[in-house]
PDB file of N, CA and C in Angstrom:
ATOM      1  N   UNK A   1     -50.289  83.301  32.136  1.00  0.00           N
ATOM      2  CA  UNK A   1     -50.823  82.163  31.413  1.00  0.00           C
ATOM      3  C   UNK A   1     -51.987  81.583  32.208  1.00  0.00           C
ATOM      4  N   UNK A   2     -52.782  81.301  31.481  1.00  0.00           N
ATOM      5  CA  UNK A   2     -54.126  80.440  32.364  1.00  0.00           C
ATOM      6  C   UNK A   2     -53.854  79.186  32.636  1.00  0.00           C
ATOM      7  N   UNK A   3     -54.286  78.839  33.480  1.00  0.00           N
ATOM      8  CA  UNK A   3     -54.367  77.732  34.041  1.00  0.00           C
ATOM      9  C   UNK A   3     -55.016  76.276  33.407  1.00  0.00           C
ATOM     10  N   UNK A   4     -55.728  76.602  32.190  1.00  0.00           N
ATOM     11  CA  UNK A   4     -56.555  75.450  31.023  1.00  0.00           C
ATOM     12  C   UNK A   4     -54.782  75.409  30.221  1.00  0.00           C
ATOM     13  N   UNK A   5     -54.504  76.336  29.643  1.00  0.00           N
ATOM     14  CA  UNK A   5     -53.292  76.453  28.642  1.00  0.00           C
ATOM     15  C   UNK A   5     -52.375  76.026  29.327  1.00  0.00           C
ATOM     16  N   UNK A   6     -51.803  76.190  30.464  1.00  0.00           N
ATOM     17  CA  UNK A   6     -50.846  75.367  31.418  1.00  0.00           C
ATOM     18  C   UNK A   6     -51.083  74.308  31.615  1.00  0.00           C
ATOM     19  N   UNK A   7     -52.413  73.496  31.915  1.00  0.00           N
ATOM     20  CA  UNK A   7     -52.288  72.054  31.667  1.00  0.00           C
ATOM     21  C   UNK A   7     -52.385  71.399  30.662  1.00  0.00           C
ATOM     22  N   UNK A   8     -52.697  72.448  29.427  1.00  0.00           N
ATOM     23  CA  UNK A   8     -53.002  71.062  27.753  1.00  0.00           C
ATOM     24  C   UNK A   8     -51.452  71.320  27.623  1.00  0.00           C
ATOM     25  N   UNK A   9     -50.589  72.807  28.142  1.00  0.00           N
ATOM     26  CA  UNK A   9     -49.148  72.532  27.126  1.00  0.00           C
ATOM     27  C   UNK A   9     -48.408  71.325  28.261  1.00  0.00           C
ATOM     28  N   UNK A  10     -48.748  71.188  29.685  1.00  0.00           N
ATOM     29  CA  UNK A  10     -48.158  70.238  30.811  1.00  0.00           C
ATOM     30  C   UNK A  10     -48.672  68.975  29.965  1.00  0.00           C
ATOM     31  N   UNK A  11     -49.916  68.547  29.553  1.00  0.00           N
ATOM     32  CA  UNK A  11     -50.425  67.314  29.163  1.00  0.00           C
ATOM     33  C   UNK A  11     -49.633  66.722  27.950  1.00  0.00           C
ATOM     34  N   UNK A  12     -49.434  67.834  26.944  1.00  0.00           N
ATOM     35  CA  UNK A  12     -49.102  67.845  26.049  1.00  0.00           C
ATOM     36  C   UNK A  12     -48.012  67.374  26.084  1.00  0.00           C
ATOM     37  N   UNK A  13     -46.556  68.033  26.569  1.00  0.00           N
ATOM     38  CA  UNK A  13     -45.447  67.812  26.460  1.00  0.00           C
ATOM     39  C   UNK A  13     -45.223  66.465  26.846  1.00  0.00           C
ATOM     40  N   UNK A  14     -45.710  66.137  28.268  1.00  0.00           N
ATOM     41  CA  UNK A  14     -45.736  64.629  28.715  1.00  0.00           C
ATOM     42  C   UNK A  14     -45.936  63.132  28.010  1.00  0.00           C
ATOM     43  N   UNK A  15     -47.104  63.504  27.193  1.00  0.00           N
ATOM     44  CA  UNK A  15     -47.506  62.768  25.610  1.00  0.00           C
ATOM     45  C   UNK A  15     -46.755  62.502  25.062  1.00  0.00           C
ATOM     46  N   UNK A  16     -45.744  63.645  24.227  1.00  0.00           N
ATOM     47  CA  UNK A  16     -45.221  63.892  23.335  1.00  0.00           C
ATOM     48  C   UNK A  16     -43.588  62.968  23.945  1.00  0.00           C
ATOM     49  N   UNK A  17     -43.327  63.491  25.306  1.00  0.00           N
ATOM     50  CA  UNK A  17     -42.155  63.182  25.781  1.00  0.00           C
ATOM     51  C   UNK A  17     -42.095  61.507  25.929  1.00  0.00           C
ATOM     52  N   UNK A  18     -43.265  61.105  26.839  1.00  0.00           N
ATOM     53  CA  UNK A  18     -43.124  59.544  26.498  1.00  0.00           C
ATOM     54  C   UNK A  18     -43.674  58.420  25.374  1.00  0.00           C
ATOM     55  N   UNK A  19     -43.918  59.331  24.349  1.00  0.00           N
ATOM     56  CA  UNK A  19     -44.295  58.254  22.790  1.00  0.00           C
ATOM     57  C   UNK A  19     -42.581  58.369  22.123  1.00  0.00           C
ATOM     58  N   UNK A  20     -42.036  60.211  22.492  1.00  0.00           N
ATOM     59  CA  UNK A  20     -41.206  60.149  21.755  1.00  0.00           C
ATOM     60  C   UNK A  20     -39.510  60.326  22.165  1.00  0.00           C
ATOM     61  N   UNK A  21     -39.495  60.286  23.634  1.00  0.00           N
ATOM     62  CA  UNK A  21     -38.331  60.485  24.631  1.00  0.00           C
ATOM     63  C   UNK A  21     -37.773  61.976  24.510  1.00  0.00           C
ATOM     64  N   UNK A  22     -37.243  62.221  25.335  1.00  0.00           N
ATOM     65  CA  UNK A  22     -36.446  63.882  25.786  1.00  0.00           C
ATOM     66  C   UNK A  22     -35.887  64.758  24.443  1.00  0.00           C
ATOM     67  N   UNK A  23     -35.892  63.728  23.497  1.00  0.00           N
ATOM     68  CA  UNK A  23     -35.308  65.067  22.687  1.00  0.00           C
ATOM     69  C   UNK A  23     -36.345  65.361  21.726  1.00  0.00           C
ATOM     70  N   UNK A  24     -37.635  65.212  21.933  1.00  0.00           N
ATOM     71  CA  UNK A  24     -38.773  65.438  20.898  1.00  0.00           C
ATOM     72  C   UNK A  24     -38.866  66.880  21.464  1.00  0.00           C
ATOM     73  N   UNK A  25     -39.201  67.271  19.852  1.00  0.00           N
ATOM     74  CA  UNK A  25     -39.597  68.970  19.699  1.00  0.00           C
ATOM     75  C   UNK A  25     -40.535  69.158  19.109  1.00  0.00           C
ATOM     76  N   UNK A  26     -41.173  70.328  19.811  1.00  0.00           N
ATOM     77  CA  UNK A  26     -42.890  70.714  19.445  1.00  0.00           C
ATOM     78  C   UNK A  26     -42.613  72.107  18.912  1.00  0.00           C
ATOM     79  N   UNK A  27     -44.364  72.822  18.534  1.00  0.00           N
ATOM     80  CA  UNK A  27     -44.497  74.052  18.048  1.00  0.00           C
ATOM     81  C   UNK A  27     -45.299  74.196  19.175  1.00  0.00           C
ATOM     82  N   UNK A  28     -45.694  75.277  19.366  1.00  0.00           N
ATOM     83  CA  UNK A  28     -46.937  75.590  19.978  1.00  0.00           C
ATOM     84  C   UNK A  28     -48.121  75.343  19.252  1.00  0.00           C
ATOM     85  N   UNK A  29     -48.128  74.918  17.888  1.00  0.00           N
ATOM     86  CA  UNK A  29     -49.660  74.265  17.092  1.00  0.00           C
ATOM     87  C   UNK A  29     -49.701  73.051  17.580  1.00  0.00           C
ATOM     88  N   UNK A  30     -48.821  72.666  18.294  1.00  0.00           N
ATOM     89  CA  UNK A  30     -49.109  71.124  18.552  1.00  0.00           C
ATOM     90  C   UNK A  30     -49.641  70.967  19.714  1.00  0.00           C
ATOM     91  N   UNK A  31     -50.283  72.042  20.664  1.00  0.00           N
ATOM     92  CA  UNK A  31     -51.185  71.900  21.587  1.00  0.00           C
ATOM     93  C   UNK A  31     -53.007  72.521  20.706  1.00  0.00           C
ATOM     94  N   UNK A  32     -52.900  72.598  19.703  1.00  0.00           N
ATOM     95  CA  UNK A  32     -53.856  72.650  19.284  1.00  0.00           C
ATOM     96  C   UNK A  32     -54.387  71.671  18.408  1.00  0.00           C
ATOM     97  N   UNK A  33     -55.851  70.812  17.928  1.00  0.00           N
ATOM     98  CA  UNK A  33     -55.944  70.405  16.661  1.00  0.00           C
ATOM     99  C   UNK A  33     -55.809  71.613  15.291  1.00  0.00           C
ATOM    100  N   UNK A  34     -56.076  70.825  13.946  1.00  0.00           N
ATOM    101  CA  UNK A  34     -55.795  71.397  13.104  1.00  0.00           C
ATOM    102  C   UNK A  34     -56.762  72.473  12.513  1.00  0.00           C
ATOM    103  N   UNK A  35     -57.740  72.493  12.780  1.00  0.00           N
ATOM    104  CA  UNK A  35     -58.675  73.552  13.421  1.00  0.00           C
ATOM    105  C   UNK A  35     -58.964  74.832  14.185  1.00  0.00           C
ATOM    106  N   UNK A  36     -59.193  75.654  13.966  1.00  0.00           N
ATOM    107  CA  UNK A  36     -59.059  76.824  15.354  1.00  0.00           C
ATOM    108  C   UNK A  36     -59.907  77.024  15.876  1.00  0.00           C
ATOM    109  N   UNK A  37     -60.212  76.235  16.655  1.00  0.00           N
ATOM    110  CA  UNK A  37     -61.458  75.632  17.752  1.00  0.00           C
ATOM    111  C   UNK A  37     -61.703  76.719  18.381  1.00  0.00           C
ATOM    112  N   UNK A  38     -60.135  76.994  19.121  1.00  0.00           N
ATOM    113  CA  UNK A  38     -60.253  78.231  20.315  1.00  0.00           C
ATOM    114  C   UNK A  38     -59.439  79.639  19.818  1.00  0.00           C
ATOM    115  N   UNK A  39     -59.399  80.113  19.539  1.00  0.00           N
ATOM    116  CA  UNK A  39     -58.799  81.727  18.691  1.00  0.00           C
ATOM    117  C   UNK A  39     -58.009  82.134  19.665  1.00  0.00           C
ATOM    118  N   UNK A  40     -58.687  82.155  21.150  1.00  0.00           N
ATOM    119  CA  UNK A  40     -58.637  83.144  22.281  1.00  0.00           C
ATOM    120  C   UNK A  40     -57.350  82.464  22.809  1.00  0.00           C
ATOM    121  N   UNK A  41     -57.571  81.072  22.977  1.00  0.00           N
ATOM    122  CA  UNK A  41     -56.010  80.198  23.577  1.00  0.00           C
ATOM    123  C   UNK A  41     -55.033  80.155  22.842  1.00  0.00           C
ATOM    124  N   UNK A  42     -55.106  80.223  21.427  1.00  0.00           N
ATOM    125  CA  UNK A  42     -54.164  79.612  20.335  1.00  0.00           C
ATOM    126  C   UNK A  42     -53.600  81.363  20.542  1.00  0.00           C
ATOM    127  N   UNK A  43     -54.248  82.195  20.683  1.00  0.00           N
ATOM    128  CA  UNK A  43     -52.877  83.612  20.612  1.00  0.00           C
ATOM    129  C   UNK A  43     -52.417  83.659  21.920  1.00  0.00           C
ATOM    130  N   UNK A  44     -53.302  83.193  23.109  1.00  0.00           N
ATOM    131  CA  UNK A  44     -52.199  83.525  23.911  1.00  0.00           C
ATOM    132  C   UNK A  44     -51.102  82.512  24.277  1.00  0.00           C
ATOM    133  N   UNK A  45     -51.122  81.563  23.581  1.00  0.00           N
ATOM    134  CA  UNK A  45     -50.360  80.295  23.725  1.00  0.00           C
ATOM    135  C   UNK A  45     -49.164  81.268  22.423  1.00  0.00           C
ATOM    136  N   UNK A  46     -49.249  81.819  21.623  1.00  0.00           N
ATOM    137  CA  UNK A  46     -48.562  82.051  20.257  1.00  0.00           C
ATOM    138  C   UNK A  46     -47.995  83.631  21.009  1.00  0.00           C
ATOM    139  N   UNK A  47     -48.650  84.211  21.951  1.00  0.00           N
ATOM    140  CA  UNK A  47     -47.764  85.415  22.803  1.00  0.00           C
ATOM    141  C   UNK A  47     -47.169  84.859  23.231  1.00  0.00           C
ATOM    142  N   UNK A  48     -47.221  84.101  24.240  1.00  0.00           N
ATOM    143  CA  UNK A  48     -46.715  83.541  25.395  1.00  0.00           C
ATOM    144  C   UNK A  48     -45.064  83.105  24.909  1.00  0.00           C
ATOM    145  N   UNK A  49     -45.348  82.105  23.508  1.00  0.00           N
ATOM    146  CA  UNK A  49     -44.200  81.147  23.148  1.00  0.00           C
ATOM    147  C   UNK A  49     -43.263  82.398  22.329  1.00  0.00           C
ATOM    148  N   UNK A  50     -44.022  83.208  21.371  1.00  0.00           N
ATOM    149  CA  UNK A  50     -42.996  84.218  20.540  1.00  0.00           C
ATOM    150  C   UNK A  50     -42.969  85.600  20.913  1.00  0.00           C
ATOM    151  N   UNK A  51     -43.387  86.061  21.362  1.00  0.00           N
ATOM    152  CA  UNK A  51     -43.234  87.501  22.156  1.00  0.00           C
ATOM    153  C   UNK A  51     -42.989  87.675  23.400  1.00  0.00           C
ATOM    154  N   UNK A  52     -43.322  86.383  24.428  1.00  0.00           N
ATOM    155  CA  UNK A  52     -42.630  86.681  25.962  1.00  0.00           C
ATOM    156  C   UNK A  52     -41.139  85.837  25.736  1.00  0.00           C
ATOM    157  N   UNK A  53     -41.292  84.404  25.407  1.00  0.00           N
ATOM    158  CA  UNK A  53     -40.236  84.163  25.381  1.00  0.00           C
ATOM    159  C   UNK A  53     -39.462  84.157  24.205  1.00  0.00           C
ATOM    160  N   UNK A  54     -39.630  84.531  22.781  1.00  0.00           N
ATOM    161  CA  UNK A  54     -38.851  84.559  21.472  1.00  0.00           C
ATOM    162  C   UNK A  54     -38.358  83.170  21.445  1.00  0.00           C
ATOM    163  N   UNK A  55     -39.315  82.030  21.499  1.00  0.00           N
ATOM    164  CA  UNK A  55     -38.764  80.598  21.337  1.00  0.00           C
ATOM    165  C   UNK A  55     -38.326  81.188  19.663  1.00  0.00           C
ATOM    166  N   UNK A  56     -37.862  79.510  19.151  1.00  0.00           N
ATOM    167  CA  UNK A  56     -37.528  79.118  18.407  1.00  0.00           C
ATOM    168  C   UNK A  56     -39.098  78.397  17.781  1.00  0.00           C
ATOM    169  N   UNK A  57     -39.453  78.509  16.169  1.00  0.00           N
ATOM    170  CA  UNK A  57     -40.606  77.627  16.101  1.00  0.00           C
ATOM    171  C   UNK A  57     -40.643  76.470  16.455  1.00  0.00           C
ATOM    172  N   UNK A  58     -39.464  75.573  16.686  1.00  0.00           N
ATOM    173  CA  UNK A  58     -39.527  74.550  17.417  1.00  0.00           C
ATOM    174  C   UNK A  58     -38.613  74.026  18.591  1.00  0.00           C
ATOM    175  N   UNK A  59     -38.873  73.880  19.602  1.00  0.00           N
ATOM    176  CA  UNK A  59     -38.174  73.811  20.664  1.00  0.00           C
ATOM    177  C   UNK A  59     -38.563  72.286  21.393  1.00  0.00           C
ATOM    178  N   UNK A  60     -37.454  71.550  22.096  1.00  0.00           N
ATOM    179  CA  UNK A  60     -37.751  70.627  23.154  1.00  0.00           C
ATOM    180  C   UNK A  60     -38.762  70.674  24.074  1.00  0.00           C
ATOM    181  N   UNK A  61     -40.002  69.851  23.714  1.00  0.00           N
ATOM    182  CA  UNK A  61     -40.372  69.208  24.736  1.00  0.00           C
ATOM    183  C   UNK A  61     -40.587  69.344  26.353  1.00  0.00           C
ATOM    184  N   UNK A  62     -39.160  69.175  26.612  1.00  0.00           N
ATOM    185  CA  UNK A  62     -39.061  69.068  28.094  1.00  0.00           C
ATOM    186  C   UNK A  62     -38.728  70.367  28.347  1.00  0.00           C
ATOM    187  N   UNK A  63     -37.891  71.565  27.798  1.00  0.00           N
ATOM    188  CA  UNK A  63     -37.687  72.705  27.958  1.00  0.00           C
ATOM    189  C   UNK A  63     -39.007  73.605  28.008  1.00  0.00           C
ATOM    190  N   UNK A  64     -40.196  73.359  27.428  1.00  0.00           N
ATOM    191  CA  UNK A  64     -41.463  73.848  27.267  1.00  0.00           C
ATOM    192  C   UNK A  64     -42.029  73.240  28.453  1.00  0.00           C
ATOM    193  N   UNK A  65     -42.019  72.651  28.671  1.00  0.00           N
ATOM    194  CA  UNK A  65     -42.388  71.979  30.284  1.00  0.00           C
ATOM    195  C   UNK A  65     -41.825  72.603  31.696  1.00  0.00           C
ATOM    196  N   UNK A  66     -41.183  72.418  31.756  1.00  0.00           N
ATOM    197  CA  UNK A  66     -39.767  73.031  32.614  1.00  0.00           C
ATOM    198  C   UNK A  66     -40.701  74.812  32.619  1.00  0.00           C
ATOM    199  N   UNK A  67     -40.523  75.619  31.603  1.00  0.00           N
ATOM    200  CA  UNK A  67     -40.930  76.677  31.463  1.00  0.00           C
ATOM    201  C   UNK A  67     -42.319  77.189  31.772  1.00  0.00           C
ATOM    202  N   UNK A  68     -43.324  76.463  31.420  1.00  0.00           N
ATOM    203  CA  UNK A  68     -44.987  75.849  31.889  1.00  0.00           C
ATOM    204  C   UNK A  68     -44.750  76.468  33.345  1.00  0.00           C
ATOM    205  N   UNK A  69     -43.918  74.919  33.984  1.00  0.00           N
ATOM    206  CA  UNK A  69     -44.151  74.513  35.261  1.00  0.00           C
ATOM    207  C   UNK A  69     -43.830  75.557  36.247  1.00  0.00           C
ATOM    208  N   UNK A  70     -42.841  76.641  35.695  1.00  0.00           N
ATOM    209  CA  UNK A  70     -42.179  77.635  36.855  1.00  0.00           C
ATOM    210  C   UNK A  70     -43.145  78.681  37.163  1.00  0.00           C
ATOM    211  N   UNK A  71     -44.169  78.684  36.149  1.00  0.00           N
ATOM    212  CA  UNK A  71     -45.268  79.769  36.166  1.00  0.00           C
ATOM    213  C   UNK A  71     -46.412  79.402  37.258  1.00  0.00           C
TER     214      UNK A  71
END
């Protein structure tokens, strides 16, 4: 994972975690706007989440963090 995509999904989750506390759950579109600004990040953010790890389309927050951070 790159190091830009490791800090918008780190930025991200943090956002998300203190507007909406520990049990808020994201997609991986939710480090993107609604737009496809970047093609190149949005697949490897969409490998990363469903082909390395077979998330769930939506998963916790803090578990996506946690996972980020060990990398």
């Amino acid at each position: 994972m790159t190091l830009p995509l490791k800090a918008k999904i780190i930025a991200v989750c943090d956002k998300k975690i203190s507007q909406k506390g520990d049990n808020v759950g994201l997609s991986f579109y939710a480090f993107f706007a609604n737009k496809n600004e970047d093609p190149k990040l949005l697949m490897e953010a969409a490998t990363w989440w469903i082909q390395t790890h077979k998330l769930n389309h939506f998963e916790k927050a803090v578990k996506i963090k946690k996972l980020v951070e060990r990398l």
